[in-house]
PDB file of N, CA and C in Angstrom:
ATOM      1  N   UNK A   1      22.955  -5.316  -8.874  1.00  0.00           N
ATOM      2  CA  UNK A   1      23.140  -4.635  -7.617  1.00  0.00           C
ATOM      3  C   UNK A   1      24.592  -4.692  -7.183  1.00  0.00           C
ATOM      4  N   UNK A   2      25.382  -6.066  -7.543  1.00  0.00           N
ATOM      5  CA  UNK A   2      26.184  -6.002  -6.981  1.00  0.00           C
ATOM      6  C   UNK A   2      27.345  -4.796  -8.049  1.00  0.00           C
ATOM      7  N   UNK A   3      27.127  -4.562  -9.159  1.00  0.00           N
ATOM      8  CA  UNK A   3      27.724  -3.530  -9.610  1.00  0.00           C
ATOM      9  C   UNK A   3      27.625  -2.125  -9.268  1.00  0.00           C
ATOM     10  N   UNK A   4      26.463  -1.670  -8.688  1.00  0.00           N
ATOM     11  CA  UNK A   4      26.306  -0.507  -8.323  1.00  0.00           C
ATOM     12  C   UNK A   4      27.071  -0.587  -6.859  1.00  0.00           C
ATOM     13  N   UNK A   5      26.983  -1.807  -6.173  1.00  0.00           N
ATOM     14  CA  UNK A   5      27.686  -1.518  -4.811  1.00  0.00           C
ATOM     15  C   UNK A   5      29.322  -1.574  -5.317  1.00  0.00           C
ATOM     16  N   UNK A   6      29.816  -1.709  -6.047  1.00  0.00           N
ATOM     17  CA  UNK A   6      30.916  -1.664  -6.294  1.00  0.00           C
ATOM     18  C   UNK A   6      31.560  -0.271  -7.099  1.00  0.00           C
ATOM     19  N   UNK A   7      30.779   0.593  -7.864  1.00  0.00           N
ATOM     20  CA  UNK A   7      31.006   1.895  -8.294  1.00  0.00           C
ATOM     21  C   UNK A   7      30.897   2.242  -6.776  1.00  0.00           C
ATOM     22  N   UNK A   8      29.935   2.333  -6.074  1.00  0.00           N
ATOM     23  CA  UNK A   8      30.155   2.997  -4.987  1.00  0.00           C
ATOM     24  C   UNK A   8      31.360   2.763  -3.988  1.00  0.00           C
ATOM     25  N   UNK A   9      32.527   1.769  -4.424  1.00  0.00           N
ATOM     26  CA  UNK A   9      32.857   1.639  -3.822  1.00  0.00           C
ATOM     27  C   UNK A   9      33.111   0.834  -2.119  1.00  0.00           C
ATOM     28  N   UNK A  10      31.971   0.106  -1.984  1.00  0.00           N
ATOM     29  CA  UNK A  10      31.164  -1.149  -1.072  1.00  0.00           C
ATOM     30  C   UNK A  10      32.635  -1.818  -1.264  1.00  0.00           C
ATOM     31  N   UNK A  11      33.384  -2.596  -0.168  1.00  0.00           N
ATOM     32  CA  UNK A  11      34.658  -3.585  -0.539  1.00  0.00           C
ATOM     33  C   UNK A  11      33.805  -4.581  -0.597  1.00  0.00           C
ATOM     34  N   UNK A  12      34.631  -5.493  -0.843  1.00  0.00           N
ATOM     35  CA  UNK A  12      33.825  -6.926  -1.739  1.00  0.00           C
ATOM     36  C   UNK A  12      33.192  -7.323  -0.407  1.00  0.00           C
ATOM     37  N   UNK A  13      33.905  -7.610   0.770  1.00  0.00           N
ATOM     38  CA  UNK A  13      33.655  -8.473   1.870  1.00  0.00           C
ATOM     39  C   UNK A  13      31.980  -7.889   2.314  1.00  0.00           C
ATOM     40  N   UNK A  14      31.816  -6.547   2.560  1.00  0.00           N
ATOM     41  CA  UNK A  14      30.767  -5.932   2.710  1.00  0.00           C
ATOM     42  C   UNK A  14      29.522  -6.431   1.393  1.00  0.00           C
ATOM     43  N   UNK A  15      30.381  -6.645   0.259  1.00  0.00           N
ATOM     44  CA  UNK A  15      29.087  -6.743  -0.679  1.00  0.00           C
ATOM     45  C   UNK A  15      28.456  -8.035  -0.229  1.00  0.00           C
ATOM     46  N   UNK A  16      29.548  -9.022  -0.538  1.00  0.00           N
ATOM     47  CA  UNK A  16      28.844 -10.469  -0.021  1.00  0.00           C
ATOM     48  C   UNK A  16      28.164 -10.855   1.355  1.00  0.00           C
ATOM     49  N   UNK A  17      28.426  -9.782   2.466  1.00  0.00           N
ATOM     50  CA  UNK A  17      27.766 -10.078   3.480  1.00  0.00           C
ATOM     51  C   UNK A  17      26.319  -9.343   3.555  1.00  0.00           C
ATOM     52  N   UNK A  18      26.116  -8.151   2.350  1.00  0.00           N
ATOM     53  CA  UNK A  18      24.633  -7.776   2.275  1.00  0.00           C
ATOM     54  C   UNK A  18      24.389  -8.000   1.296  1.00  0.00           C
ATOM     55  N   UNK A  19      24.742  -9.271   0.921  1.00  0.00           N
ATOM     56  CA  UNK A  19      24.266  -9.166  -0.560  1.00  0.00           C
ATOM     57  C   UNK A  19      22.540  -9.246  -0.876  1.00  0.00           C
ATOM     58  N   UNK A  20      22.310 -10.018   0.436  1.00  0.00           N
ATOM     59  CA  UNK A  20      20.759 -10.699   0.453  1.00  0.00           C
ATOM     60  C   UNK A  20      19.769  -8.661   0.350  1.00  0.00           C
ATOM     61  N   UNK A  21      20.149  -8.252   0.810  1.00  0.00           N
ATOM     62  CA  UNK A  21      19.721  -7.014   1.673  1.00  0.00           C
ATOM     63  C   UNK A  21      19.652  -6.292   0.231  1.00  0.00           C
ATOM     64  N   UNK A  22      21.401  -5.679  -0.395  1.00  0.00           N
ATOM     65  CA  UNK A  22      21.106  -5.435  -1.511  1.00  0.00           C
ATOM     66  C   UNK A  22      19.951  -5.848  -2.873  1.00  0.00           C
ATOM     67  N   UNK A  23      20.154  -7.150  -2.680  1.00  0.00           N
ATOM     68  CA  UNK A  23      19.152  -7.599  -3.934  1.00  0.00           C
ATOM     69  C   UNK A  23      17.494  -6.936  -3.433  1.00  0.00           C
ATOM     70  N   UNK A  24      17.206  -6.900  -2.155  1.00  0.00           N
ATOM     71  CA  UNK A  24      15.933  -6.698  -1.814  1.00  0.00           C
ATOM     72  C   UNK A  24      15.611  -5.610  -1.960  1.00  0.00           C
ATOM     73  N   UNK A  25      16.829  -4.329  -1.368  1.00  0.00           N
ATOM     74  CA  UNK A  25      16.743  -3.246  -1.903  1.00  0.00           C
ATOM     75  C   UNK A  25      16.649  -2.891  -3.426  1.00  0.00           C
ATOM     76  N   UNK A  26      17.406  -3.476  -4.194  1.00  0.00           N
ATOM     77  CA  UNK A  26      17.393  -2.931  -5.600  1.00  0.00           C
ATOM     78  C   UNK A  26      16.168  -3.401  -5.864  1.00  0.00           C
ATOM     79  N   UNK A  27      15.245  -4.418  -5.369  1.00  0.00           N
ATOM     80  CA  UNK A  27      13.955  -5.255  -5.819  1.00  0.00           C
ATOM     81  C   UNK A  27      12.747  -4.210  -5.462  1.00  0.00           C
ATOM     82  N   UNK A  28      13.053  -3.446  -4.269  1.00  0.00           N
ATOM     83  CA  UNK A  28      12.186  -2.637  -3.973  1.00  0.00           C
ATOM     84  C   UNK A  28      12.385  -1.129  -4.448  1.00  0.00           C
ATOM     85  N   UNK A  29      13.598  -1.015  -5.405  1.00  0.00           N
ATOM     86  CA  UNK A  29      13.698   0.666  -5.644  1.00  0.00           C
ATOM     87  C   UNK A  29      12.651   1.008  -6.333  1.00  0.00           C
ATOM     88  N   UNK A  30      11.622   0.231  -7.649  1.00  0.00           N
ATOM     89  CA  UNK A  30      10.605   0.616  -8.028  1.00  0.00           C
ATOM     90  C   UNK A  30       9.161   1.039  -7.215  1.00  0.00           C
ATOM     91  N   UNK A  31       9.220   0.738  -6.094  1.00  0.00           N
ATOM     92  CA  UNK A  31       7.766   0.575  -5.442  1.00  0.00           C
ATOM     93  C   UNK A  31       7.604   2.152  -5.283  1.00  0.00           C
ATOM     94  N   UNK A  32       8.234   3.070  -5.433  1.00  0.00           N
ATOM     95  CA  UNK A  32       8.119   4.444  -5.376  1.00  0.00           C
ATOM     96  C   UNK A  32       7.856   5.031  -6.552  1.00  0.00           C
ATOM     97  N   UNK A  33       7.079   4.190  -7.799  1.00  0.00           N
ATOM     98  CA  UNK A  33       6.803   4.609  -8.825  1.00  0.00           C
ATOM     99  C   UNK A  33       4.935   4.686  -8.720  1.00  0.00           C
ATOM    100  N   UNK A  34       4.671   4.113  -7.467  1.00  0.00           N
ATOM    101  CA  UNK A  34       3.292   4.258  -7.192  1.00  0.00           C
ATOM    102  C   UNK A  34       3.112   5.346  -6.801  1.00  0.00           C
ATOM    103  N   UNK A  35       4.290   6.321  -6.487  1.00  0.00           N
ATOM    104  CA  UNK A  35       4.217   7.961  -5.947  1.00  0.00           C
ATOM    105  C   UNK A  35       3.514   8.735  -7.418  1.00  0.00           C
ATOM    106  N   UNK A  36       3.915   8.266  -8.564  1.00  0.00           N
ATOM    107  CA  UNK A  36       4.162   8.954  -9.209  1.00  0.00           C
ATOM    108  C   UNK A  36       2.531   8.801 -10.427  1.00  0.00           C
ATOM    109  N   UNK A  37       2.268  10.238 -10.931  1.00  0.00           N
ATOM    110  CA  UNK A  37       1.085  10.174 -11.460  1.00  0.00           C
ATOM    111  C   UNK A  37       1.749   9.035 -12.612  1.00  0.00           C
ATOM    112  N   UNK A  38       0.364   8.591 -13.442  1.00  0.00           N
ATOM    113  CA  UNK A  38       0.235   7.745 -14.468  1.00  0.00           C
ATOM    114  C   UNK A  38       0.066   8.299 -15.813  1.00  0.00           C
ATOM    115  N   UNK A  39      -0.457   9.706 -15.474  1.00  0.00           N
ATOM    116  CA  UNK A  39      -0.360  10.427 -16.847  1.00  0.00           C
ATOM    117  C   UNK A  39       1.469  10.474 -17.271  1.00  0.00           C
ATOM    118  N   UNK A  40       2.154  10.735 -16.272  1.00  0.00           N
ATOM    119  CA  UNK A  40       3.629  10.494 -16.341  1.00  0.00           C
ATOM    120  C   UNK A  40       4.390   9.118 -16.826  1.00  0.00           C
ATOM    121  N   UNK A  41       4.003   8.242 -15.476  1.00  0.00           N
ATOM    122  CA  UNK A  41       4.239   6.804 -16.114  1.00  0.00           C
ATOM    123  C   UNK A  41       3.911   6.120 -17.668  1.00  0.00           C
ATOM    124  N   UNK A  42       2.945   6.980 -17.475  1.00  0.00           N
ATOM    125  CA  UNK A  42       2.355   5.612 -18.936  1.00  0.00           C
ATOM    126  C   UNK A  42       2.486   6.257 -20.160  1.00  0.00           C
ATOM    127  N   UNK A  43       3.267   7.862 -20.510  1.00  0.00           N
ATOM    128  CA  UNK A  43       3.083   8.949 -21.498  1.00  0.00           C
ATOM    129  C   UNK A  43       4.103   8.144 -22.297  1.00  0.00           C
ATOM    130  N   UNK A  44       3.566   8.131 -23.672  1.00  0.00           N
ATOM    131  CA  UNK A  44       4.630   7.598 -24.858  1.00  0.00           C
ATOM    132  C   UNK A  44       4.804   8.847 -25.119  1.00  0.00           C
ATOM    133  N   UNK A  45       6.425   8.396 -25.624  1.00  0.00           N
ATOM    134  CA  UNK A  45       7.246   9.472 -26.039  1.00  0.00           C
ATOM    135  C   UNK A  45       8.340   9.737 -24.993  1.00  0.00           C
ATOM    136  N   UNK A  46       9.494  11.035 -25.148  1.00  0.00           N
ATOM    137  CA  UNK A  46      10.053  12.082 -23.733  1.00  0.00           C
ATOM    138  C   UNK A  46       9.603  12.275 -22.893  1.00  0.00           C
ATOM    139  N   UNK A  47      10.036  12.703 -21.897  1.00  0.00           N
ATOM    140  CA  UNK A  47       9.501  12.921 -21.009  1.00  0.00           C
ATOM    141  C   UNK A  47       9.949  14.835 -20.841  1.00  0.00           C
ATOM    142  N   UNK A  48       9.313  15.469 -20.679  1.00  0.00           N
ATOM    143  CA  UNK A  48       9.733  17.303 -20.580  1.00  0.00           C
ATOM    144  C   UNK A  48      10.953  17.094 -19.565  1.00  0.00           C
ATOM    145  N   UNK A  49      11.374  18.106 -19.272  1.00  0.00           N
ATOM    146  CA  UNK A  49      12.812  17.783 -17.906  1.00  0.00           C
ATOM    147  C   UNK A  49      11.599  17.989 -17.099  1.00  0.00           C
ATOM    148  N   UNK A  50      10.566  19.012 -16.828  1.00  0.00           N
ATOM    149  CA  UNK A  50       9.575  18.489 -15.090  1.00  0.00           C
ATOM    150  C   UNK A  50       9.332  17.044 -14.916  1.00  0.00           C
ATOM    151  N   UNK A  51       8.727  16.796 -16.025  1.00  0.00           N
ATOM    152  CA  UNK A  51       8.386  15.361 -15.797  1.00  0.00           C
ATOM    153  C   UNK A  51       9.867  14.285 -15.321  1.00  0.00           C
ATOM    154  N   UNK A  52      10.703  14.274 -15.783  1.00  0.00           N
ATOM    155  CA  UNK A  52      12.057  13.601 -15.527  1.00  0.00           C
ATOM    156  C   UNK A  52      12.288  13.798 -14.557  1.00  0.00           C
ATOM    157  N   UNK A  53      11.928  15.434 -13.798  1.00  0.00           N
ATOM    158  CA  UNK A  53      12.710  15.737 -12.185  1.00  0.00           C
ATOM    159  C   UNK A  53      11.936  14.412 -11.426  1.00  0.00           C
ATOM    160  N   UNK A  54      10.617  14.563 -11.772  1.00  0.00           N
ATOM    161  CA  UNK A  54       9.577  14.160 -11.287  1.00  0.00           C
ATOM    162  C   UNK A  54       9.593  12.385 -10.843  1.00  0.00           C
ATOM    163  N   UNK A  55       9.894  12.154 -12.037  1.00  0.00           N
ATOM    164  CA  UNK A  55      10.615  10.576 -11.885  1.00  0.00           C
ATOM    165  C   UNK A  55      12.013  10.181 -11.773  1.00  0.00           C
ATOM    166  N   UNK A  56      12.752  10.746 -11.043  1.00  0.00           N
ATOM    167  CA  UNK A  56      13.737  11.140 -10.638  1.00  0.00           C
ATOM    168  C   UNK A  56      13.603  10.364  -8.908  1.00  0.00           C
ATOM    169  N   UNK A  57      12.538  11.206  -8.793  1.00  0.00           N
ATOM    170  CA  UNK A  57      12.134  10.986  -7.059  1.00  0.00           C
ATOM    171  C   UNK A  57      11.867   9.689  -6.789  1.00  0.00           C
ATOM    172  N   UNK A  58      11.348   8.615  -7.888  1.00  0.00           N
ATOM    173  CA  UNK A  58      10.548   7.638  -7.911  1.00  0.00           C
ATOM    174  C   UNK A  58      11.411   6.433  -6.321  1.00  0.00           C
ATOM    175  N   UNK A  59      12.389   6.603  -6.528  1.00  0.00           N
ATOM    176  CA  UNK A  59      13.633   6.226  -5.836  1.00  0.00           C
ATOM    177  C   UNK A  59      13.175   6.574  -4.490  1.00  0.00           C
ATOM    178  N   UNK A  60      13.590   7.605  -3.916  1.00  0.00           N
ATOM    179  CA  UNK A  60      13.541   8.286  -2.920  1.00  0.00           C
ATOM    180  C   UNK A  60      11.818   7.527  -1.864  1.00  0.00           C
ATOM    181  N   UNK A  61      10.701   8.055  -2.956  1.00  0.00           N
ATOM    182  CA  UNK A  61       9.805   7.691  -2.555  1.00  0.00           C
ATOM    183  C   UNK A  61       9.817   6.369  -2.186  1.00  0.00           C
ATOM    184  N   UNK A  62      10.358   5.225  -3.195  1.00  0.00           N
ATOM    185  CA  UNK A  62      10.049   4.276  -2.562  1.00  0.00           C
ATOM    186  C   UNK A  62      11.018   3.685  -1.188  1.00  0.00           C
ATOM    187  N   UNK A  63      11.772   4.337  -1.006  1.00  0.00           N
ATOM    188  CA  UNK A  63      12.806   4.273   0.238  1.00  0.00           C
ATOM    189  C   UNK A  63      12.090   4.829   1.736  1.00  0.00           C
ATOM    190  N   UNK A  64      11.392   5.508   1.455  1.00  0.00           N
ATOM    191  CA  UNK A  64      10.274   6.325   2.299  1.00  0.00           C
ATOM    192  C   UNK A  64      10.040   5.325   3.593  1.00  0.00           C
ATOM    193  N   UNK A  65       8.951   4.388   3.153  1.00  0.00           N
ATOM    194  CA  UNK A  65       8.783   3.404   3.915  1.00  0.00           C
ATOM    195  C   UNK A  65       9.658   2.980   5.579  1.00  0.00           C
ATOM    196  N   UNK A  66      10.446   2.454   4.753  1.00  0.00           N
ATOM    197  CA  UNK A  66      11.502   2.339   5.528  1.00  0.00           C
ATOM    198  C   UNK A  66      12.824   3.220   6.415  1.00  0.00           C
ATOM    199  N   UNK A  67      12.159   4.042   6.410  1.00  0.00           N
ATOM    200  CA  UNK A  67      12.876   5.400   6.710  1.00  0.00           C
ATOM    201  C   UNK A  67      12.968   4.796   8.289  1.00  0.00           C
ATOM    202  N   UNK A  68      11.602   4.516   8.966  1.00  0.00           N
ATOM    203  CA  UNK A  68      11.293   4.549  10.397  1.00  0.00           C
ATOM    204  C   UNK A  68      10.944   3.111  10.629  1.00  0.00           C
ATOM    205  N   UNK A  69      11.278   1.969  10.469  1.00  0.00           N
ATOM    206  CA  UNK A  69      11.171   1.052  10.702  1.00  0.00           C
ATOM    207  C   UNK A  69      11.864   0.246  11.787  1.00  0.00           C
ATOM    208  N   UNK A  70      12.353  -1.055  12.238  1.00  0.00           N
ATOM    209  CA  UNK A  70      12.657  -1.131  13.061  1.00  0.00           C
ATOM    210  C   UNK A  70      14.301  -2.492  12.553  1.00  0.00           C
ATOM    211  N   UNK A  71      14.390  -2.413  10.879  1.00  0.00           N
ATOM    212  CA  UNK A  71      15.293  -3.047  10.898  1.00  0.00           C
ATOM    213  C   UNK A  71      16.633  -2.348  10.158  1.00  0.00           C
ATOM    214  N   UNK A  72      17.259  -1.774  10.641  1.00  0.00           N
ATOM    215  CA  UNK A  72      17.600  -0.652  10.815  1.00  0.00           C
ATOM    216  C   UNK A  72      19.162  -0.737   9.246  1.00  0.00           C
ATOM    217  N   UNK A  73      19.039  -2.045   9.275  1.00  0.00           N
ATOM    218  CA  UNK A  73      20.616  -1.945   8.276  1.00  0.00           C
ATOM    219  C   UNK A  73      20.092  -2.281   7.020  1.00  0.00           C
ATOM    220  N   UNK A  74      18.497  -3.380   6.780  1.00  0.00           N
ATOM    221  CA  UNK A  74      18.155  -2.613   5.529  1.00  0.00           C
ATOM    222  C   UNK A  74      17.619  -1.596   4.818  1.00  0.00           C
ATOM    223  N   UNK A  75      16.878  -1.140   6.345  1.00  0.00           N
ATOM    224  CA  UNK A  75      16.562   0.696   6.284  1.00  0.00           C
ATOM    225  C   UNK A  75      17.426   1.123   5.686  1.00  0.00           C
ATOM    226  N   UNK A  76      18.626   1.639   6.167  1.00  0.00           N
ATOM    227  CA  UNK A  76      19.485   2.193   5.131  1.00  0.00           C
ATOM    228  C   UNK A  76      19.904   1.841   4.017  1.00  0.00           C
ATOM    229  N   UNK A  77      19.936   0.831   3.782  1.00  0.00           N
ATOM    230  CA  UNK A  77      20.555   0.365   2.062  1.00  0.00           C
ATOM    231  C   UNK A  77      19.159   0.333   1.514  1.00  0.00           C
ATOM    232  N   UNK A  78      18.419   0.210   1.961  1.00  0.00           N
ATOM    233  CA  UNK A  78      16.903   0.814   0.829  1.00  0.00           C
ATOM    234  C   UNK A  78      16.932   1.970   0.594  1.00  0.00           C
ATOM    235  N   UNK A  79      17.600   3.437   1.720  1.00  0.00           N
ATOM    236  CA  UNK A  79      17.308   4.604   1.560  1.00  0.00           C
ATOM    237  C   UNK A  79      18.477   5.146   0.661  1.00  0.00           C
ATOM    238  N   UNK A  80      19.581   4.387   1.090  1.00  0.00           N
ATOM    239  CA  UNK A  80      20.701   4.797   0.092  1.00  0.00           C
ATOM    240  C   UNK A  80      20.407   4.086  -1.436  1.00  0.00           C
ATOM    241  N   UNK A  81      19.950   2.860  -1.840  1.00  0.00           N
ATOM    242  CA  UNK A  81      19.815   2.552  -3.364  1.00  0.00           C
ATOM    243  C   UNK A  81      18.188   3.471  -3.824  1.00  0.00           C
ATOM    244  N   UNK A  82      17.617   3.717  -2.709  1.00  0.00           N
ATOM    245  CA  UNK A  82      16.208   4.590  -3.150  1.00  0.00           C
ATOM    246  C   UNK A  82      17.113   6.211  -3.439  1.00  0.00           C
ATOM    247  N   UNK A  83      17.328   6.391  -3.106  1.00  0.00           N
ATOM    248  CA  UNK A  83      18.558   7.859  -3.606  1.00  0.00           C
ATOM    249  C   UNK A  83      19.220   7.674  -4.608  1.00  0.00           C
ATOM    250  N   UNK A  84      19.977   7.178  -4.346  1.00  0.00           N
ATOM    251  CA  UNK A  84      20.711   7.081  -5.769  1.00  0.00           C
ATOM    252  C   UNK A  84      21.238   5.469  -6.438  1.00  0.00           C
ATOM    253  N   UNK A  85      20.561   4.996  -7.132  1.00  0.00           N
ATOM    254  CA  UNK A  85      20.483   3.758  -7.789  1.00  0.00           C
ATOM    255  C   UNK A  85      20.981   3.817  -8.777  1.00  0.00           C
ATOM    256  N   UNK A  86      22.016   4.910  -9.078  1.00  0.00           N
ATOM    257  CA  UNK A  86      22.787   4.264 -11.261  1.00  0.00           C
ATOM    258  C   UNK A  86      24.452   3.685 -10.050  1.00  0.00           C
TER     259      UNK A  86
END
């Protein structure tokens, strides 16, 4: 996590003061894979590009949650690593 906050550009001081937040977020970017069918998840082999758009979202979804919650600064770093997590 702490590498992705650093491509993004995060200054160090910011990383170490969310760092706790980050790790929880990156811990929770999978939980949005329960969005996603199982004929998808579990298919050996490629995936077609629909299917890829498809798990693509997996992110997003699991950021969902927390969209409307009431703690508002890991709300966002869940919604921002649920968006875009490379």
């Amino acid at each position: 996590m702490k590498t992705w906050a650093m491509v993004k550009g995060l200054p160090g001081k910011e990383i170490e003061r969310n760092r706790d937040i980050l790790r929880m977020a990156a811990m929770l970017h999978d939980v949005g894979k329960v969005a996603i069918s199982d004929l998808i998840l579990k298919k050996p082999g490629k995936f077609t590009s629909e299917e890829y758009e498809i798990m693509k979202t997996h992110g997003v979804q699991g950021a969902r949650p927390f969209l409307n919650s009431s703690n508002l600064e890991f709300d966002e770093i869940s919604a921002v690593v649920g968006v875009d997590p490379s």
